[in-house]
N, C-alpha and C. Protein backbone atom coordinates (compact mmCIF):
# COMPACT_ATOMS: atom_id res chain seq x y z
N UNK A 1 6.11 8.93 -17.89
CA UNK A 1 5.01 9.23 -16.99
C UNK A 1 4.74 8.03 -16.09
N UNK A 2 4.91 8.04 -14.90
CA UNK A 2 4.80 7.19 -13.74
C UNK A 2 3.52 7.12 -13.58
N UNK A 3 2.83 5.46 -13.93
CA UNK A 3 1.45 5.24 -13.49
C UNK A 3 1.65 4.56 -12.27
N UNK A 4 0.39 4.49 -11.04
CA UNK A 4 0.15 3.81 -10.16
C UNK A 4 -1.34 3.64 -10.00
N UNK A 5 -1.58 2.40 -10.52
CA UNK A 5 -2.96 1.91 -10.45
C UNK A 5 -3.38 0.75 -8.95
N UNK A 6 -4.17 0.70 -7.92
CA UNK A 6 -4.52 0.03 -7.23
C UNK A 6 -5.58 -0.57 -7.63
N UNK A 7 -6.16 -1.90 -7.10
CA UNK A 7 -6.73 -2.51 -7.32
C UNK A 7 -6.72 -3.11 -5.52
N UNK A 8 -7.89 -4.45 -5.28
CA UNK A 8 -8.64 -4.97 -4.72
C UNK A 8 -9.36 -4.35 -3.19
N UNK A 9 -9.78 -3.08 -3.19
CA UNK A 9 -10.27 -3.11 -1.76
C UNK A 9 -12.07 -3.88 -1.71
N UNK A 10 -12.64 -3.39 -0.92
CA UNK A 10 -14.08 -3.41 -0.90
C UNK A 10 -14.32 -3.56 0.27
N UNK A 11 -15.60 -4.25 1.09
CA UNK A 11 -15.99 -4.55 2.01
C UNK A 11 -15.81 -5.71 2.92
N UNK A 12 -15.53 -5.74 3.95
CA UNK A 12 -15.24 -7.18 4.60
C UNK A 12 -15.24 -6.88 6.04
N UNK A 13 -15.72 -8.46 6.84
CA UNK A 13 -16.32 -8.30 8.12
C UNK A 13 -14.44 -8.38 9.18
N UNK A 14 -14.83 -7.57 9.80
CA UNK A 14 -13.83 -8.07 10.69
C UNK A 14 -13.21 -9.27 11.23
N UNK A 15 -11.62 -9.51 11.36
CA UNK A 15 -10.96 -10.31 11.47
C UNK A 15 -10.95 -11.01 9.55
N UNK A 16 -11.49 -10.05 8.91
CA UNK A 16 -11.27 -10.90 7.23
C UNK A 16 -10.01 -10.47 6.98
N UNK A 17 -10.15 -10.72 5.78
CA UNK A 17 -8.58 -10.49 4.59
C UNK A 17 -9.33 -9.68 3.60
N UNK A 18 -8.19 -8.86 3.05
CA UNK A 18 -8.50 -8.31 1.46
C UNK A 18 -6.55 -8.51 1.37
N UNK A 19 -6.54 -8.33 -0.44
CA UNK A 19 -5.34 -7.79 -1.21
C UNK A 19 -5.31 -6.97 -2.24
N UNK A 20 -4.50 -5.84 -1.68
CA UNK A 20 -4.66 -5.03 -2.80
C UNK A 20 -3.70 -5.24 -3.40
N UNK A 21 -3.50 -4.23 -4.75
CA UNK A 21 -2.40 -4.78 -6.08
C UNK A 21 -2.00 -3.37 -6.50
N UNK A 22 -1.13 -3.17 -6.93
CA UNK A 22 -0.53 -2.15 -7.41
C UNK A 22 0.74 -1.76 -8.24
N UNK A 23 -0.05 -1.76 -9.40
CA UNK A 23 0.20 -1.62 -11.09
C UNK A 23 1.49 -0.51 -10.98
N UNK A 24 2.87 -0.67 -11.05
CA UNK A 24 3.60 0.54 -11.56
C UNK A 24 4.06 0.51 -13.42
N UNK A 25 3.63 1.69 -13.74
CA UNK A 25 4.25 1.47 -15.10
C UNK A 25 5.26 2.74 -15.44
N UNK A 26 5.81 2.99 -16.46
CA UNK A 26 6.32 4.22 -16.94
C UNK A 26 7.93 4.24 -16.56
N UNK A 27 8.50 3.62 -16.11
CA UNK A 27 10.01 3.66 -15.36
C UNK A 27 10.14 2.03 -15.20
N UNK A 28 11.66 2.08 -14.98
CA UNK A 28 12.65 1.06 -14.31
C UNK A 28 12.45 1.59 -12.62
N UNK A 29 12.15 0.87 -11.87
CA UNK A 29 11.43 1.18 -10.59
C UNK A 29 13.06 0.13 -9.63
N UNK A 30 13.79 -0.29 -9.68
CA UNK A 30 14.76 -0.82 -8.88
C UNK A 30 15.45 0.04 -8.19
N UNK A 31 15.37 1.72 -8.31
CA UNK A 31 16.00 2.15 -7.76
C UNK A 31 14.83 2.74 -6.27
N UNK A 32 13.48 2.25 -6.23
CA UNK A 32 12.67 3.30 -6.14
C UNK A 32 12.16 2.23 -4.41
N UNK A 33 11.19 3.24 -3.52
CA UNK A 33 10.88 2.80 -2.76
C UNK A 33 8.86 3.04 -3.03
N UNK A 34 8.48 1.51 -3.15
CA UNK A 34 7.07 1.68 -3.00
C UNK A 34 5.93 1.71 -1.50
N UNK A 35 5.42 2.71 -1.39
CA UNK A 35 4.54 2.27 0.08
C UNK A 35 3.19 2.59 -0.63
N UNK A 36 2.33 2.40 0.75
CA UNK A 36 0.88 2.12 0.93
C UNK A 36 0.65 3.00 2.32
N UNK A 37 -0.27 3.72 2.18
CA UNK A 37 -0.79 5.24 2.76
C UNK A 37 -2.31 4.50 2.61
N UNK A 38 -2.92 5.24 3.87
CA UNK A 38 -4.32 5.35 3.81
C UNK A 38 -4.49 6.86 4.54
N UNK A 39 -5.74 6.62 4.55
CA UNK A 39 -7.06 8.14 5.02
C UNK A 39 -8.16 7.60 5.39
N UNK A 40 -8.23 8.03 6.17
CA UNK A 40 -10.03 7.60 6.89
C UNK A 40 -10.66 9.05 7.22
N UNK A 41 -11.68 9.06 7.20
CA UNK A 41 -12.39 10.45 7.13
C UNK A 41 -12.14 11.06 8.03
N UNK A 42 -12.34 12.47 7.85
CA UNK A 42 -11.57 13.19 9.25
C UNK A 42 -10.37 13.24 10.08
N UNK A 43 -9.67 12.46 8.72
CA UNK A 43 -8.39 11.64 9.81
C UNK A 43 -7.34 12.42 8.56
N UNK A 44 -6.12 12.38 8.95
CA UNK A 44 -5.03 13.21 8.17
C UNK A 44 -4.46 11.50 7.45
N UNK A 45 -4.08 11.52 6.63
CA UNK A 45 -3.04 10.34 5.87
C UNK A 45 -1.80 10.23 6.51
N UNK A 46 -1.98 8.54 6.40
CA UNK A 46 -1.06 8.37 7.37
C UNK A 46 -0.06 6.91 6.83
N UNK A 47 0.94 6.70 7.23
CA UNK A 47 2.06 5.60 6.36
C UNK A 47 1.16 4.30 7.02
N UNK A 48 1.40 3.44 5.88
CA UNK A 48 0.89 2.08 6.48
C UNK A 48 2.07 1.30 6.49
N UNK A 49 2.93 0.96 4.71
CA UNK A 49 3.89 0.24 4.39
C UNK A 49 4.62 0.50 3.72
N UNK A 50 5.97 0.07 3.65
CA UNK A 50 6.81 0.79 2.32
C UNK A 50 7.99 -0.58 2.15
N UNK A 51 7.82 -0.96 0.88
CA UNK A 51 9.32 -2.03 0.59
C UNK A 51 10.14 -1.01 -0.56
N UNK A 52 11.49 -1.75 -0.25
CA UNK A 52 12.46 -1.08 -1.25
C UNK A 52 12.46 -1.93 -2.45
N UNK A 53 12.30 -1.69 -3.40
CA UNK A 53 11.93 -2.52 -4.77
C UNK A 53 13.20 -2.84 -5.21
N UNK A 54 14.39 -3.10 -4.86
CA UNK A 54 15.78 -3.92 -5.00
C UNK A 54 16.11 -4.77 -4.09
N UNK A 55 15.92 -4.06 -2.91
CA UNK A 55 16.60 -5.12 -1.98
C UNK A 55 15.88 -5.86 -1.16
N UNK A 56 14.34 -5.33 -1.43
CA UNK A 56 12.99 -6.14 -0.63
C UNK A 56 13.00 -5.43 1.03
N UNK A 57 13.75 -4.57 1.17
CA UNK A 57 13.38 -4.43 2.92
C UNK A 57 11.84 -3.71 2.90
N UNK A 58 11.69 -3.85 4.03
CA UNK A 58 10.07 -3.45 4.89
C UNK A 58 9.93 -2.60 5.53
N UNK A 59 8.96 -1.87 5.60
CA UNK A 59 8.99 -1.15 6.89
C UNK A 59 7.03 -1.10 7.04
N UNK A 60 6.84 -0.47 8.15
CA UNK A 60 5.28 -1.14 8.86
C UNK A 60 5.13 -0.16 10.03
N UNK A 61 3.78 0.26 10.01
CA UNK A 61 2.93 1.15 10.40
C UNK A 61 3.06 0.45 11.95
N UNK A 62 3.56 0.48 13.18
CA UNK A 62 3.29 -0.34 14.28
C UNK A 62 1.85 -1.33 14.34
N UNK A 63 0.61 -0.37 14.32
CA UNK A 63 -0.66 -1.28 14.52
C UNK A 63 -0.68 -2.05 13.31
N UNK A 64 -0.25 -2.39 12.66
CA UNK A 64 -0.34 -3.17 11.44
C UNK A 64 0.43 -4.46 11.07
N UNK A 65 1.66 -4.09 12.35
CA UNK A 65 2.42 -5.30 11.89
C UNK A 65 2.04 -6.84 12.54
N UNK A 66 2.47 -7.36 12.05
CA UNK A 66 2.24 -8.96 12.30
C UNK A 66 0.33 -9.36 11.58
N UNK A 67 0.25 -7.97 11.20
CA UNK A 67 -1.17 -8.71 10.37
C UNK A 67 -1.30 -8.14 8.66
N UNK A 68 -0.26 -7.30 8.57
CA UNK A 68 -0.30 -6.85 7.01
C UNK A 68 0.93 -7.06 6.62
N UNK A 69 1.43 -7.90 5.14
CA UNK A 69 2.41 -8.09 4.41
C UNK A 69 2.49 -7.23 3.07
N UNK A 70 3.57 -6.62 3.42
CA UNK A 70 3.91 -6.03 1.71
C UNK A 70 5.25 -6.81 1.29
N UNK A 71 4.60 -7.09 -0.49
CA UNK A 71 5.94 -7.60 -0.78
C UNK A 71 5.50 -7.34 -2.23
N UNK A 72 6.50 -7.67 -3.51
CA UNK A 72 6.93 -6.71 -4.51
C UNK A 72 6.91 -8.19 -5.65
N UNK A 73 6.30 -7.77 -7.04
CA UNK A 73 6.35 -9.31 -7.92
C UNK A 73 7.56 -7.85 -9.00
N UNK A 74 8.99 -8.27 -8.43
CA UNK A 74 9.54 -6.87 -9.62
C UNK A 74 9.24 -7.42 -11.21
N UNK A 75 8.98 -8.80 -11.63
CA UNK A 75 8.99 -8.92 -12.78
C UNK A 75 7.67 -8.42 -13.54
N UNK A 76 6.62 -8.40 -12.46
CA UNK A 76 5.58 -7.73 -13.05
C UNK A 76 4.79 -6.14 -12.31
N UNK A 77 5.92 -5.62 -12.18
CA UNK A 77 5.88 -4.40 -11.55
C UNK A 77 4.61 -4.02 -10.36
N UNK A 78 4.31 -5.25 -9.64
CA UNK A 78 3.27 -4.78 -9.16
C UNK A 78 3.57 -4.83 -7.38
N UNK A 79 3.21 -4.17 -6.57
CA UNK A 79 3.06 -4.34 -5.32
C UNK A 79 2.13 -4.46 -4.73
N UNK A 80 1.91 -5.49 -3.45
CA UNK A 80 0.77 -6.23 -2.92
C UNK A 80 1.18 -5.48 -1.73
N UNK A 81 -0.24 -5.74 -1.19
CA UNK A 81 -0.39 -5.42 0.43
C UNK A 81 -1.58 -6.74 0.67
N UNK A 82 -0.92 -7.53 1.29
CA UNK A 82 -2.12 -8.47 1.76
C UNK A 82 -2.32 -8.08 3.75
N UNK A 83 -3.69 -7.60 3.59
CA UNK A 83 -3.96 -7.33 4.82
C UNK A 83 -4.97 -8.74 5.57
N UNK A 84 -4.72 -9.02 6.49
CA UNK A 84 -5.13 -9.93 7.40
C UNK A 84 -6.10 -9.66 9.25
N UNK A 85 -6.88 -10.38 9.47
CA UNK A 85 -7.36 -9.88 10.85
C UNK A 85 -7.32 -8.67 10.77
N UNK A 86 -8.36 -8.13 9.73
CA UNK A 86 -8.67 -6.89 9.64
C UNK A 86 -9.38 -5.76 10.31
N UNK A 87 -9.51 -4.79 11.33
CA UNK A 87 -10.02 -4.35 12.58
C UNK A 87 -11.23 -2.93 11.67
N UNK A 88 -12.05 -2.61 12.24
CA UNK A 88 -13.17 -1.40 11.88
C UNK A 88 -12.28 -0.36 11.87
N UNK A 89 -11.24 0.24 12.33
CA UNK A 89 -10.30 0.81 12.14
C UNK A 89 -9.14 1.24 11.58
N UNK A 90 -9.41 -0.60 10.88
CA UNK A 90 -8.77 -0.19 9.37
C UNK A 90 -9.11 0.63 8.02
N UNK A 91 -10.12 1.23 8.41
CA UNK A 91 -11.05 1.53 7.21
C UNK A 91 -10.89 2.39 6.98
N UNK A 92 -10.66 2.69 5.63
CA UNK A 92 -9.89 4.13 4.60
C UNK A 92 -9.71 4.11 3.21
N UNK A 93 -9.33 5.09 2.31
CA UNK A 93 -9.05 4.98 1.43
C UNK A 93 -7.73 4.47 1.96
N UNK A 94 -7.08 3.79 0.80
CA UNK A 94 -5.95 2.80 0.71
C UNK A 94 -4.98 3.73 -0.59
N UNK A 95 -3.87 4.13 -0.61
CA UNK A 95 -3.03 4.90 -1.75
C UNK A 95 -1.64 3.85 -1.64
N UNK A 96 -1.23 3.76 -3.11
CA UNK A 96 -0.05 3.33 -3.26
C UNK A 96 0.77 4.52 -3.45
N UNK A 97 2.38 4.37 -3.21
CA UNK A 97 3.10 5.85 -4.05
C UNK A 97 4.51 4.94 -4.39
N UNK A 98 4.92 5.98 -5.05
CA UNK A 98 6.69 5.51 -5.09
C UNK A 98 7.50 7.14 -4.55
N UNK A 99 8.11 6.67 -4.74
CA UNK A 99 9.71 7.57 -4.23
C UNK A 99 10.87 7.15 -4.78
N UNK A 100 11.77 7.88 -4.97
CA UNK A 100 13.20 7.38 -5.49
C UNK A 100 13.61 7.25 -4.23
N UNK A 101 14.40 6.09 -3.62
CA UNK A 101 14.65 5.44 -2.43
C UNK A 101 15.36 6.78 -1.36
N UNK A 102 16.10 7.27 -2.13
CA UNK A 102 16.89 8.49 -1.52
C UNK A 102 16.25 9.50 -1.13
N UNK A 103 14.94 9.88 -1.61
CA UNK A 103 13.80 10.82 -1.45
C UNK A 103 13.36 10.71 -0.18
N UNK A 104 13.07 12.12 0.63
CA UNK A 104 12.03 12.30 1.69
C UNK A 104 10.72 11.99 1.28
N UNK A 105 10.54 12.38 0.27
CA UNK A 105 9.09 12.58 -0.14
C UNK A 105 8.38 11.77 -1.28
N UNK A 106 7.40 11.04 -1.27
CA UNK A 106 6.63 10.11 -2.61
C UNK A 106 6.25 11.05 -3.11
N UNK A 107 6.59 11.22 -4.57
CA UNK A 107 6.51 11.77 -5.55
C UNK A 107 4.91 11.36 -6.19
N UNK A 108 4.58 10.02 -6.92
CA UNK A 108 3.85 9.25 -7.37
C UNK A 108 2.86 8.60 -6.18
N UNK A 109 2.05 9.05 -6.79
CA UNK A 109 0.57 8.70 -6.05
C UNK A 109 -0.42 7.81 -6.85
N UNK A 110 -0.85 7.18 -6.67
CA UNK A 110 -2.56 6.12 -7.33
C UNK A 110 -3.72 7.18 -6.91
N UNK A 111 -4.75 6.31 -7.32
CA UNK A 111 -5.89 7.21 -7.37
C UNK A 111 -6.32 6.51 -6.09
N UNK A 112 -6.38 5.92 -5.74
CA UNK A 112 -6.98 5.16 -4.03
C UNK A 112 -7.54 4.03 -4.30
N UNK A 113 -8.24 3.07 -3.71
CA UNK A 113 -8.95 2.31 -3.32
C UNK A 113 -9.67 1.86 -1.60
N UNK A 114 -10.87 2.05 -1.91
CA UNK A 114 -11.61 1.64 -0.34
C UNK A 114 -11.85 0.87 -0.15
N UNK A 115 -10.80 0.76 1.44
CA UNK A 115 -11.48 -0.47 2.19
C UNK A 115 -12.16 -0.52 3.03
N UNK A 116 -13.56 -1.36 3.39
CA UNK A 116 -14.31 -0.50 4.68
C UNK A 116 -14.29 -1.81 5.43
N UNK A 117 -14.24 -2.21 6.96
CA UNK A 117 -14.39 -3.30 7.68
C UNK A 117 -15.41 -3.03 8.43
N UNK A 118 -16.32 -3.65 8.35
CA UNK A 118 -17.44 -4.03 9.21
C UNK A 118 -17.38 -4.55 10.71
N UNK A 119 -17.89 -4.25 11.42
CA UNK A 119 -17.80 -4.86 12.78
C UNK A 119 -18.82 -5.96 12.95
């Protein structure tokens, strides 16, 4: 059974930082691709980030890049998103997922975490 637990959002003023964390358990995950999805109200879910958990590549939401890093601790199964110069528009629930790298589709979902940015 594939867990995905997130951890660190909350509140913060614009141009801040948060990091979130994200717990995989239940599997050998090297074959697998992890991203980070959000939702903002009224708004449909949408890709933020995704690394490949073997070979470390990236991929990034356009408005996001050069201010949010994802990267992968494989020995302790967890994936970070450290977000930076954070905009009122960043603000959403935050979802981790996995996928088997070969997959169209994330299978494995977290329960969310919110981040809200203040102006």
């Amino acid at each position: 059974q594939v867990q995905l637990v997130e951890s660190g959002g909350g509140l913060v003023q614009a141009g801040g930082s948060l990091r979130l964390s994200c717990a995989a358990s239940g599997r050998t995950f090297s074959s697998y691709a992890m991203g980070w999805f959000r939702q903002a109200p009224g708004k449909e879910r949408e890709f933020v980030a995704a690394i490949t958990w073997s070979a470390g590549r990236t991929y990034y939401l356009d408005s996001v890049k050069g201010r949010f890093t994802i990267s992968s601790d494989n020995a302790k199964n967890t994936v970070i998103l450290q977000m930076n110069s954070l905009k009122p528009e960043d603000t959403a629930v935050y979802y981790c997922a996995a996928k088997i790298y070969s997959s169209s589709e994330y299978s494995y979902w977290g329960q969310g975490t919110q981040v809200t940015v203040s102006s």
